[in-house]
PDB file of N, CA and C in Angstrom:
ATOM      1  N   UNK A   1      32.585  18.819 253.555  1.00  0.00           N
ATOM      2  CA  UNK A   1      33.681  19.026 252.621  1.00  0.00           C
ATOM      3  C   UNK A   1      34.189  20.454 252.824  1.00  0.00           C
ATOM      4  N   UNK A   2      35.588  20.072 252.910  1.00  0.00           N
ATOM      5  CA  UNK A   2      35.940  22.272 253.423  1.00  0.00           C
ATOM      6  C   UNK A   2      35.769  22.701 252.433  1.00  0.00           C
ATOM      7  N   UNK A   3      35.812  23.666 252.324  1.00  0.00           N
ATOM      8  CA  UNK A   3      35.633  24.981 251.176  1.00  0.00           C
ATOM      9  C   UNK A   3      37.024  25.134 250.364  1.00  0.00           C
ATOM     10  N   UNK A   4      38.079  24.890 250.515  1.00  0.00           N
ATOM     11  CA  UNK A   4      39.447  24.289 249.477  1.00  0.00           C
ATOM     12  C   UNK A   4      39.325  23.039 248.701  1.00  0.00           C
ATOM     13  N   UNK A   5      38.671  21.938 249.388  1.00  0.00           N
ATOM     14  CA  UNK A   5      39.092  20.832 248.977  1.00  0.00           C
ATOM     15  C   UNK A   5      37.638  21.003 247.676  1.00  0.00           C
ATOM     16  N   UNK A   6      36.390  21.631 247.818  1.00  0.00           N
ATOM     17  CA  UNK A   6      35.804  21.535 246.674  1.00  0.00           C
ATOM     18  C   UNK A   6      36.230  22.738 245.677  1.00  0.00           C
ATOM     19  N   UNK A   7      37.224  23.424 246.198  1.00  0.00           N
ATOM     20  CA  UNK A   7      37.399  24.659 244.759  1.00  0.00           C
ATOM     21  C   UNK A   7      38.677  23.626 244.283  1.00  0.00           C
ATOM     22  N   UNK A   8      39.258  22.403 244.830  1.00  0.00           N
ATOM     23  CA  UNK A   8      40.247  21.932 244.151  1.00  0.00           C
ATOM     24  C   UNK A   8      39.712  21.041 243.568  1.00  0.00           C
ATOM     25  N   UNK A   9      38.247  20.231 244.097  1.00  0.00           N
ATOM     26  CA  UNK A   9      38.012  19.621 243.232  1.00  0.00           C
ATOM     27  C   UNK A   9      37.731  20.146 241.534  1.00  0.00           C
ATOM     28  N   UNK A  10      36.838  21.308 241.980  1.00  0.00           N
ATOM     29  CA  UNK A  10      36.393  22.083 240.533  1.00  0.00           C
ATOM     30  C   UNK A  10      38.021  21.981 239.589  1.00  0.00           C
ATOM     31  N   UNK A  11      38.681  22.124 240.228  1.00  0.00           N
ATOM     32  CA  UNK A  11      39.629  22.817 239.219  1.00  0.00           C
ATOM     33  C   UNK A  11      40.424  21.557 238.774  1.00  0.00           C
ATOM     34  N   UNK A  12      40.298  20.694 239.399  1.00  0.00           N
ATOM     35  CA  UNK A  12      40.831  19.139 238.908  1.00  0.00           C
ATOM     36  C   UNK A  12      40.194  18.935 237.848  1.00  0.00           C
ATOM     37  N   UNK A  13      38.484  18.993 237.867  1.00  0.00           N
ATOM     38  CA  UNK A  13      38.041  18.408 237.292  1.00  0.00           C
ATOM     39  C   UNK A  13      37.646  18.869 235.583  1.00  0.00           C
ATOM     40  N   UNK A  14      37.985  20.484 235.968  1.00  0.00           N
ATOM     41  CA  UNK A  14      37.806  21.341 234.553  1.00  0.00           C
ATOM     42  C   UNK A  14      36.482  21.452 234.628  1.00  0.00           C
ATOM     43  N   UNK A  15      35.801  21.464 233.720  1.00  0.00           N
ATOM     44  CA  UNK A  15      34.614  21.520 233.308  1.00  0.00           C
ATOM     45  C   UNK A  15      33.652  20.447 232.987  1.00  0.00           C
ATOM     46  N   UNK A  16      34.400  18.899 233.503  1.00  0.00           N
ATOM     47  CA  UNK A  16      33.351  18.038 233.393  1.00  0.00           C
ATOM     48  C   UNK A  16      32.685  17.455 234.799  1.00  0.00           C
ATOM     49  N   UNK A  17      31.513  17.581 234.377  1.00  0.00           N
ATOM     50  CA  UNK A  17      30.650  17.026 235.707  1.00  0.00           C
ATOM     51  C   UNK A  17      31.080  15.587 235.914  1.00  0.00           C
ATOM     52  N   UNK A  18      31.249  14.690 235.265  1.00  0.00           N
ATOM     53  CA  UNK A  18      31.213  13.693 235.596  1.00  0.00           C
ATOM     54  C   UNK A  18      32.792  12.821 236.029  1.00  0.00           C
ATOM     55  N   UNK A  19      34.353  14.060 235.738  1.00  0.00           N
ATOM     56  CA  UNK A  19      35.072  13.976 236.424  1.00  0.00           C
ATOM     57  C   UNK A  19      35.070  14.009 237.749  1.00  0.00           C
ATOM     58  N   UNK A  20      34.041  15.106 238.591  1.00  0.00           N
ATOM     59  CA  UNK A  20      33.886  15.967 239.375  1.00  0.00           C
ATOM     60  C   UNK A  20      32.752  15.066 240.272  1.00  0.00           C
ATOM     61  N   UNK A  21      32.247  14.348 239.629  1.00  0.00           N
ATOM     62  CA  UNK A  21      31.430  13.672 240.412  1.00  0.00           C
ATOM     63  C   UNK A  21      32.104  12.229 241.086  1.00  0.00           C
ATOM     64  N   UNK A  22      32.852  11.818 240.018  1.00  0.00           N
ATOM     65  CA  UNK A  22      33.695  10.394 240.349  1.00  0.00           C
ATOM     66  C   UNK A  22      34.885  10.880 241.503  1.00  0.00           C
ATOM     67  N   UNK A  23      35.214  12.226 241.042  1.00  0.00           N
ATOM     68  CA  UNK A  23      36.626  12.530 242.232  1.00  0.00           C
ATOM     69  C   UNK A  23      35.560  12.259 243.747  1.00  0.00           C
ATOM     70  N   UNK A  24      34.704  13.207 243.681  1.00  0.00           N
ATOM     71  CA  UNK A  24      34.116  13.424 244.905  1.00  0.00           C
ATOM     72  C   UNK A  24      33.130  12.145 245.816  1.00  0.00           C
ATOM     73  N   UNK A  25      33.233  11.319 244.815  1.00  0.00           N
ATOM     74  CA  UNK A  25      32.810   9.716 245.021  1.00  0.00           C
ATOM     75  C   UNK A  25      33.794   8.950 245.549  1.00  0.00           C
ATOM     76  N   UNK A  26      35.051   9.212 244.864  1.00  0.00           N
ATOM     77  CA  UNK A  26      36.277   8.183 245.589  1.00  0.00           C
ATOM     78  C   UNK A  26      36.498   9.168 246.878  1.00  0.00           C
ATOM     79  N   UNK A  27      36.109  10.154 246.813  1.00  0.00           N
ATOM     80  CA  UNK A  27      37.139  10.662 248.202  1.00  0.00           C
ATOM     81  C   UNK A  27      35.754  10.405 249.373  1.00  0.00           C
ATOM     82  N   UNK A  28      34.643  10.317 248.943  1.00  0.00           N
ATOM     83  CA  UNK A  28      33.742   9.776 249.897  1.00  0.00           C
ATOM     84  C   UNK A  28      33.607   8.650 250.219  1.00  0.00           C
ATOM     85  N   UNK A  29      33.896   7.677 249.473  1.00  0.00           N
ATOM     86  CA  UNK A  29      33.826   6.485 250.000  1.00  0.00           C
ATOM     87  C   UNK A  29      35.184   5.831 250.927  1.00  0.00           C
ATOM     88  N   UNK A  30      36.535   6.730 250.667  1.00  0.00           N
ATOM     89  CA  UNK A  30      37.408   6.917 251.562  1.00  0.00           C
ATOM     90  C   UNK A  30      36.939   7.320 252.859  1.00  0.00           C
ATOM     91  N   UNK A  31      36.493   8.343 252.571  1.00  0.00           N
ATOM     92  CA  UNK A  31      36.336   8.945 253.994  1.00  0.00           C
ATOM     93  C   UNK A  31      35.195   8.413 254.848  1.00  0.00           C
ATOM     94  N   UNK A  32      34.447   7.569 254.121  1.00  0.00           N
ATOM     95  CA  UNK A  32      33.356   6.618 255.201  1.00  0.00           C
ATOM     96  C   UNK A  32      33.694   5.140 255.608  1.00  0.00           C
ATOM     97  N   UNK A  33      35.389   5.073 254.614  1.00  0.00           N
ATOM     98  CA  UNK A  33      35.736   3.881 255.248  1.00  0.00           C
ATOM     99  C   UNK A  33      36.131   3.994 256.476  1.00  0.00           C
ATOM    100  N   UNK A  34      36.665   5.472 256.284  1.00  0.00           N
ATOM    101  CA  UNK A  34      37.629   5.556 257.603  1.00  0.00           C
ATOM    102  C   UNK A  34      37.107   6.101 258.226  1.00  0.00           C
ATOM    103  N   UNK A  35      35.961   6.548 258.397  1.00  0.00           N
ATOM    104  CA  UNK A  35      34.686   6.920 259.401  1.00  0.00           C
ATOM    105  C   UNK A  35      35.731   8.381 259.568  1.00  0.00           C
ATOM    106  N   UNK A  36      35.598   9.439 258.565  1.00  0.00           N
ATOM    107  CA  UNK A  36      36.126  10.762 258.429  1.00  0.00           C
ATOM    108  C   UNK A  36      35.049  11.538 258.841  1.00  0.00           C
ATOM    109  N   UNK A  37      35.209  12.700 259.805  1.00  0.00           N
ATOM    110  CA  UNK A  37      34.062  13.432 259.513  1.00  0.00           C
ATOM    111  C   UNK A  37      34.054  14.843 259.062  1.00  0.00           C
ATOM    112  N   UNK A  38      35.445  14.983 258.156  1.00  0.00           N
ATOM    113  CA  UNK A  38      35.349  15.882 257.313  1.00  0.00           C
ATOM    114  C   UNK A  38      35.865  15.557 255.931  1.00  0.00           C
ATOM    115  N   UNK A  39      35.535  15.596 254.679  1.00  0.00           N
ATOM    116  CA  UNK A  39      36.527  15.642 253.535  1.00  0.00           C
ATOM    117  C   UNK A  39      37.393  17.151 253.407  1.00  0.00           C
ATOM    118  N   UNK A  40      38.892  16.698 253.552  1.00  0.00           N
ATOM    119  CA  UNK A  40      39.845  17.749 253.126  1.00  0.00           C
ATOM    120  C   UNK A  40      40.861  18.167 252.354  1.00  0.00           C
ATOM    121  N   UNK A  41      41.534  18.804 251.634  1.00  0.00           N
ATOM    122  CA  UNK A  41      42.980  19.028 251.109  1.00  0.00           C
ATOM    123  C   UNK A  41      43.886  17.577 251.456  1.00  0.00           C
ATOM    124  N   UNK A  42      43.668  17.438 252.580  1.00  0.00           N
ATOM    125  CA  UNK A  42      44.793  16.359 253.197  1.00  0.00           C
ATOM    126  C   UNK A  42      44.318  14.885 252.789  1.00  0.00           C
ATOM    127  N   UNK A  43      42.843  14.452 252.629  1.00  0.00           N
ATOM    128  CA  UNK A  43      42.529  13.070 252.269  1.00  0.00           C
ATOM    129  C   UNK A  43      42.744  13.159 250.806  1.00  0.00           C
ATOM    130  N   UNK A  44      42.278  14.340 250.464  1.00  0.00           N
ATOM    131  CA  UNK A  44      42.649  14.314 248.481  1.00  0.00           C
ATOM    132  C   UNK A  44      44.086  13.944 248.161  1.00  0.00           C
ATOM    133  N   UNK A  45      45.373  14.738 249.079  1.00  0.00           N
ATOM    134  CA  UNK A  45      46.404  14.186 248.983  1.00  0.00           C
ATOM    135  C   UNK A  45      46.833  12.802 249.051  1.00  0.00           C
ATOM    136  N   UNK A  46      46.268  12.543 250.178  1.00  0.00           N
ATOM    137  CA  UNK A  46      46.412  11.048 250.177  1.00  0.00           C
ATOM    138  C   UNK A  46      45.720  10.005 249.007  1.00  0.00           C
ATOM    139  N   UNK A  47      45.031  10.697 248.941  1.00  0.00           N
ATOM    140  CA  UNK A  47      43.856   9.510 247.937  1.00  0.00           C
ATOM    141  C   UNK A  47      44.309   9.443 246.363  1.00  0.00           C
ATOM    142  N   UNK A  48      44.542  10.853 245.794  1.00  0.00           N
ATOM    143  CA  UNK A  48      45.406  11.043 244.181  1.00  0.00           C
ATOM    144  C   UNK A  48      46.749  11.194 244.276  1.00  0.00           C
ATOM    145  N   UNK A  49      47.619  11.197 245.399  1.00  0.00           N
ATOM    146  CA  UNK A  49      48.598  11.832 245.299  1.00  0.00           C
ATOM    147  C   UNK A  49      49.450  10.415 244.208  1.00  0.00           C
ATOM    148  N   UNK A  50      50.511  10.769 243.299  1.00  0.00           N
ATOM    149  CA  UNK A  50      50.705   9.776 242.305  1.00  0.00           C
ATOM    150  C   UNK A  50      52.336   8.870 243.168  1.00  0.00           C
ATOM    151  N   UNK A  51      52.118   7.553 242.738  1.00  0.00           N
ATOM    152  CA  UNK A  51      52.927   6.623 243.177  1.00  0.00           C
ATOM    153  C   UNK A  51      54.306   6.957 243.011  1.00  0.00           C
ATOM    154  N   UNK A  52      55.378   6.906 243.517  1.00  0.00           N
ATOM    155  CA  UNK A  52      56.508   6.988 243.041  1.00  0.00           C
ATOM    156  C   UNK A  52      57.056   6.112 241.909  1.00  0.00           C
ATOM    157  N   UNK A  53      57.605   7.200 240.798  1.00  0.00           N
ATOM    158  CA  UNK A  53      57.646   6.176 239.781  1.00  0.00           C
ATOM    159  C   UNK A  53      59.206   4.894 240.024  1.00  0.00           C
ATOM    160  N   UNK A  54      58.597   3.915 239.499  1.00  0.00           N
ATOM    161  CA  UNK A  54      59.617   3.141 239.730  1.00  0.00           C
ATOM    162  C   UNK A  54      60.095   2.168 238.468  1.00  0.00           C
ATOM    163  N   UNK A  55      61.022   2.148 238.019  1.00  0.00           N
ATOM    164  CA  UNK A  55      61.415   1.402 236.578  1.00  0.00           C
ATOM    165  C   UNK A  55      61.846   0.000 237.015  1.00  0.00           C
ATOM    166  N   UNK A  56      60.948  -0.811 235.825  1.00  0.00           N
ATOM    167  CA  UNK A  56      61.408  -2.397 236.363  1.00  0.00           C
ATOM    168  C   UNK A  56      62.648  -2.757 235.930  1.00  0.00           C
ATOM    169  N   UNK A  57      63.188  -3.937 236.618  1.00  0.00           N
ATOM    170  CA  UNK A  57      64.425  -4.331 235.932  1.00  0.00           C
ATOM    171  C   UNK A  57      64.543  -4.380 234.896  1.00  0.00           C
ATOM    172  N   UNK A  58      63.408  -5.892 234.573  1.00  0.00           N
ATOM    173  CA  UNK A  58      63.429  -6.256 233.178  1.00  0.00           C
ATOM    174  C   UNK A  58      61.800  -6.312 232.232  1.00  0.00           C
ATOM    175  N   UNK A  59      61.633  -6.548 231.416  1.00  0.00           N
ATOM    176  CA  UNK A  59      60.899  -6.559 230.659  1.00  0.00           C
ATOM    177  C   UNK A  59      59.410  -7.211 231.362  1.00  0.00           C
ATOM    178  N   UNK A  60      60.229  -7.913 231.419  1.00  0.00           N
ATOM    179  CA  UNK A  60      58.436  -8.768 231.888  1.00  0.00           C
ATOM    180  C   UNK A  60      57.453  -8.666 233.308  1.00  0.00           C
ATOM    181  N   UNK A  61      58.307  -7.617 233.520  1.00  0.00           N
ATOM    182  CA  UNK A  61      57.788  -6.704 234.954  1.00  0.00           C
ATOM    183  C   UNK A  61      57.042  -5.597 234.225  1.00  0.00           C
ATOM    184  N   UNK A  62      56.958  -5.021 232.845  1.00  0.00           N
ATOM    185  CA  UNK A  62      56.599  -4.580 232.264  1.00  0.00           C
ATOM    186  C   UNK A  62      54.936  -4.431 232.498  1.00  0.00           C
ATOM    187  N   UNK A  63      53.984  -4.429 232.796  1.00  0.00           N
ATOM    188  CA  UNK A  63      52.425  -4.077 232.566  1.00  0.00           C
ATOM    189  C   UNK A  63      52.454  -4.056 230.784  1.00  0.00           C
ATOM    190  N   UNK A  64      51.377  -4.814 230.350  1.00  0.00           N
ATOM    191  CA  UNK A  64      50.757  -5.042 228.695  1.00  0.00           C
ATOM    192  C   UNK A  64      51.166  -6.452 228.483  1.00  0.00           C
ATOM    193  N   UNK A  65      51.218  -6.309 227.315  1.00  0.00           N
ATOM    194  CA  UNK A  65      50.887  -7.875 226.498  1.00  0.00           C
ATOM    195  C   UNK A  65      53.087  -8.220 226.928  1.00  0.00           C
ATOM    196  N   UNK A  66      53.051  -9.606 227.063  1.00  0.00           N
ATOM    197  CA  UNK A  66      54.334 -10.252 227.496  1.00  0.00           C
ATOM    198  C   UNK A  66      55.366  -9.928 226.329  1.00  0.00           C
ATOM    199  N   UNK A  67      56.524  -9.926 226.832  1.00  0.00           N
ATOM    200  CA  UNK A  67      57.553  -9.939 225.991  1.00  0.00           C
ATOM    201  C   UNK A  67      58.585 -10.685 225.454  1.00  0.00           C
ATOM    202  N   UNK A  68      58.357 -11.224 224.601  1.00  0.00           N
ATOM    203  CA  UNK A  68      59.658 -12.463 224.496  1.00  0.00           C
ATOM    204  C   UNK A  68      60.546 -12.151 223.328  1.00  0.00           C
ATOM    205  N   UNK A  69      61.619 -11.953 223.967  1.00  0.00           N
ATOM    206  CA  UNK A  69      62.670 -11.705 223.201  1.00  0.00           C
ATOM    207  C   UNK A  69      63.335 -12.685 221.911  1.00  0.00           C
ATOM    208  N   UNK A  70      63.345 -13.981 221.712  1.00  0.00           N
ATOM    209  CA  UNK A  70      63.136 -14.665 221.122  1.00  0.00           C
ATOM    210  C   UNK A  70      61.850 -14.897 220.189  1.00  0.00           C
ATOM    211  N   UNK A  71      61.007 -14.109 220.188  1.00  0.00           N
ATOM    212  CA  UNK A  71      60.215 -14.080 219.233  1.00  0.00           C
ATOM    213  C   UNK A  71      60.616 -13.250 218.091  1.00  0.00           C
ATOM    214  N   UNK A  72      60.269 -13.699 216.803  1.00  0.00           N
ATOM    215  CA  UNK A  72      60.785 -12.819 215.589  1.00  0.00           C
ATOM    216  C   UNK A  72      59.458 -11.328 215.645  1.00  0.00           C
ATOM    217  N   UNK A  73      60.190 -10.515 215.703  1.00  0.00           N
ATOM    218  CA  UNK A  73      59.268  -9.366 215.351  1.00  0.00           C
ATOM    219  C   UNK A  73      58.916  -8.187 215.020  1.00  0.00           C
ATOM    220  N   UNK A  74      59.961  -8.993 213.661  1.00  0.00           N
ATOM    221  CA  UNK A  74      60.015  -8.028 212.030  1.00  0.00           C
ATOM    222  C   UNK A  74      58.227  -8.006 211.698  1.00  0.00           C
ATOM    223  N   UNK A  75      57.792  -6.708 211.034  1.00  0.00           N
ATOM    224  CA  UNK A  75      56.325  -6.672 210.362  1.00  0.00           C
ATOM    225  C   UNK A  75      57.224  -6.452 208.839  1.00  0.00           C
ATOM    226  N   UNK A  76      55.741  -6.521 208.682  1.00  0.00           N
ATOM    227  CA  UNK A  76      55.639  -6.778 206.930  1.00  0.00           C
ATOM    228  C   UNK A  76      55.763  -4.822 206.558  1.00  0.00           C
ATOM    229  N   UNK A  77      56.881  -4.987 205.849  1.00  0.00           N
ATOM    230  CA  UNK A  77      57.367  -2.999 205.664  1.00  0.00           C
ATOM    231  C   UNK A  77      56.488  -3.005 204.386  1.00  0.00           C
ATOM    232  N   UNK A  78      55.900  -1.495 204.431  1.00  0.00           N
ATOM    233  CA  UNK A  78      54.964  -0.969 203.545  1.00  0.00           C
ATOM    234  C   UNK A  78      55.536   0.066 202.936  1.00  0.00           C
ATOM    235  N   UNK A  79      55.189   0.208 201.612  1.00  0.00           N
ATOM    236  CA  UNK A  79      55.935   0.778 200.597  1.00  0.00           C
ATOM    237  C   UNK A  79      55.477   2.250 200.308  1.00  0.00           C
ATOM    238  N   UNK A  80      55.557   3.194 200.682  1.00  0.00           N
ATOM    239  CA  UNK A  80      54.704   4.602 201.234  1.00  0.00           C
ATOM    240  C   UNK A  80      54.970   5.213 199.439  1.00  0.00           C
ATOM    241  N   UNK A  81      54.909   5.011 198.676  1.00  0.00           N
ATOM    242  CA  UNK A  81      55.364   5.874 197.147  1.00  0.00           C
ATOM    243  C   UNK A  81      53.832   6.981 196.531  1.00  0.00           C
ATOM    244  N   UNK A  82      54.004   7.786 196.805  1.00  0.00           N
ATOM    245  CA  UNK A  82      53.555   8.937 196.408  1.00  0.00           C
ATOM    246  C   UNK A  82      53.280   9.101 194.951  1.00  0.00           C
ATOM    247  N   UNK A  83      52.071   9.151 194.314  1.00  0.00           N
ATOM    248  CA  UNK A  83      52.448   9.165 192.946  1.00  0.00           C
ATOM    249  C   UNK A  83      52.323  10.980 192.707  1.00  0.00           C
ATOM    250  N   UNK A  84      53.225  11.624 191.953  1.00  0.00           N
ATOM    251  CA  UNK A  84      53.504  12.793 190.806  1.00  0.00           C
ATOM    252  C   UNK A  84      52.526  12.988 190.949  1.00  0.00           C
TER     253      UNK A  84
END
């Protein structure tokens, strides 16, 4: 592991060991897929670097519970009154 890629791990990980242990777990088991024989700056990039965000068309491309627009989904309004 070069000597950057673990002061970036530290600093990814803050102060928890067990961030710090899971980063350095995924980037090893990367790098023995790909029969690496160094971990560096450059596989961390590759490995966390974040997806381009992309907005779905419509709703139900959405990730979570489904959406149907035809469903009624008024809740029951709660009456917040403060007493004096």
């Amino acid at each position: 592991m070069s000597p950057s890629l673990k002061h970036t791990l530290c600093e990814r990980a803050g102060e928890t060991i067990g961030s710090l242990t899971n980063l350095a777990a995924q980037l090893l088991a990367v790098a023995a897929q790909r029969q690496l024989p160094v971990l560096d700056d450059k596989l961390y990039l590759e490995v966390f670097a974040s997806p381009q965000f992309h907005h779905p068309l419509n709703p139900a491309q959405l990730p979570g519970p489904s959406y149907d627009p035809k469903e009624n989904h008024d809740q029951e309004k709660v009456d917040l009154h403060l007493a004096p």
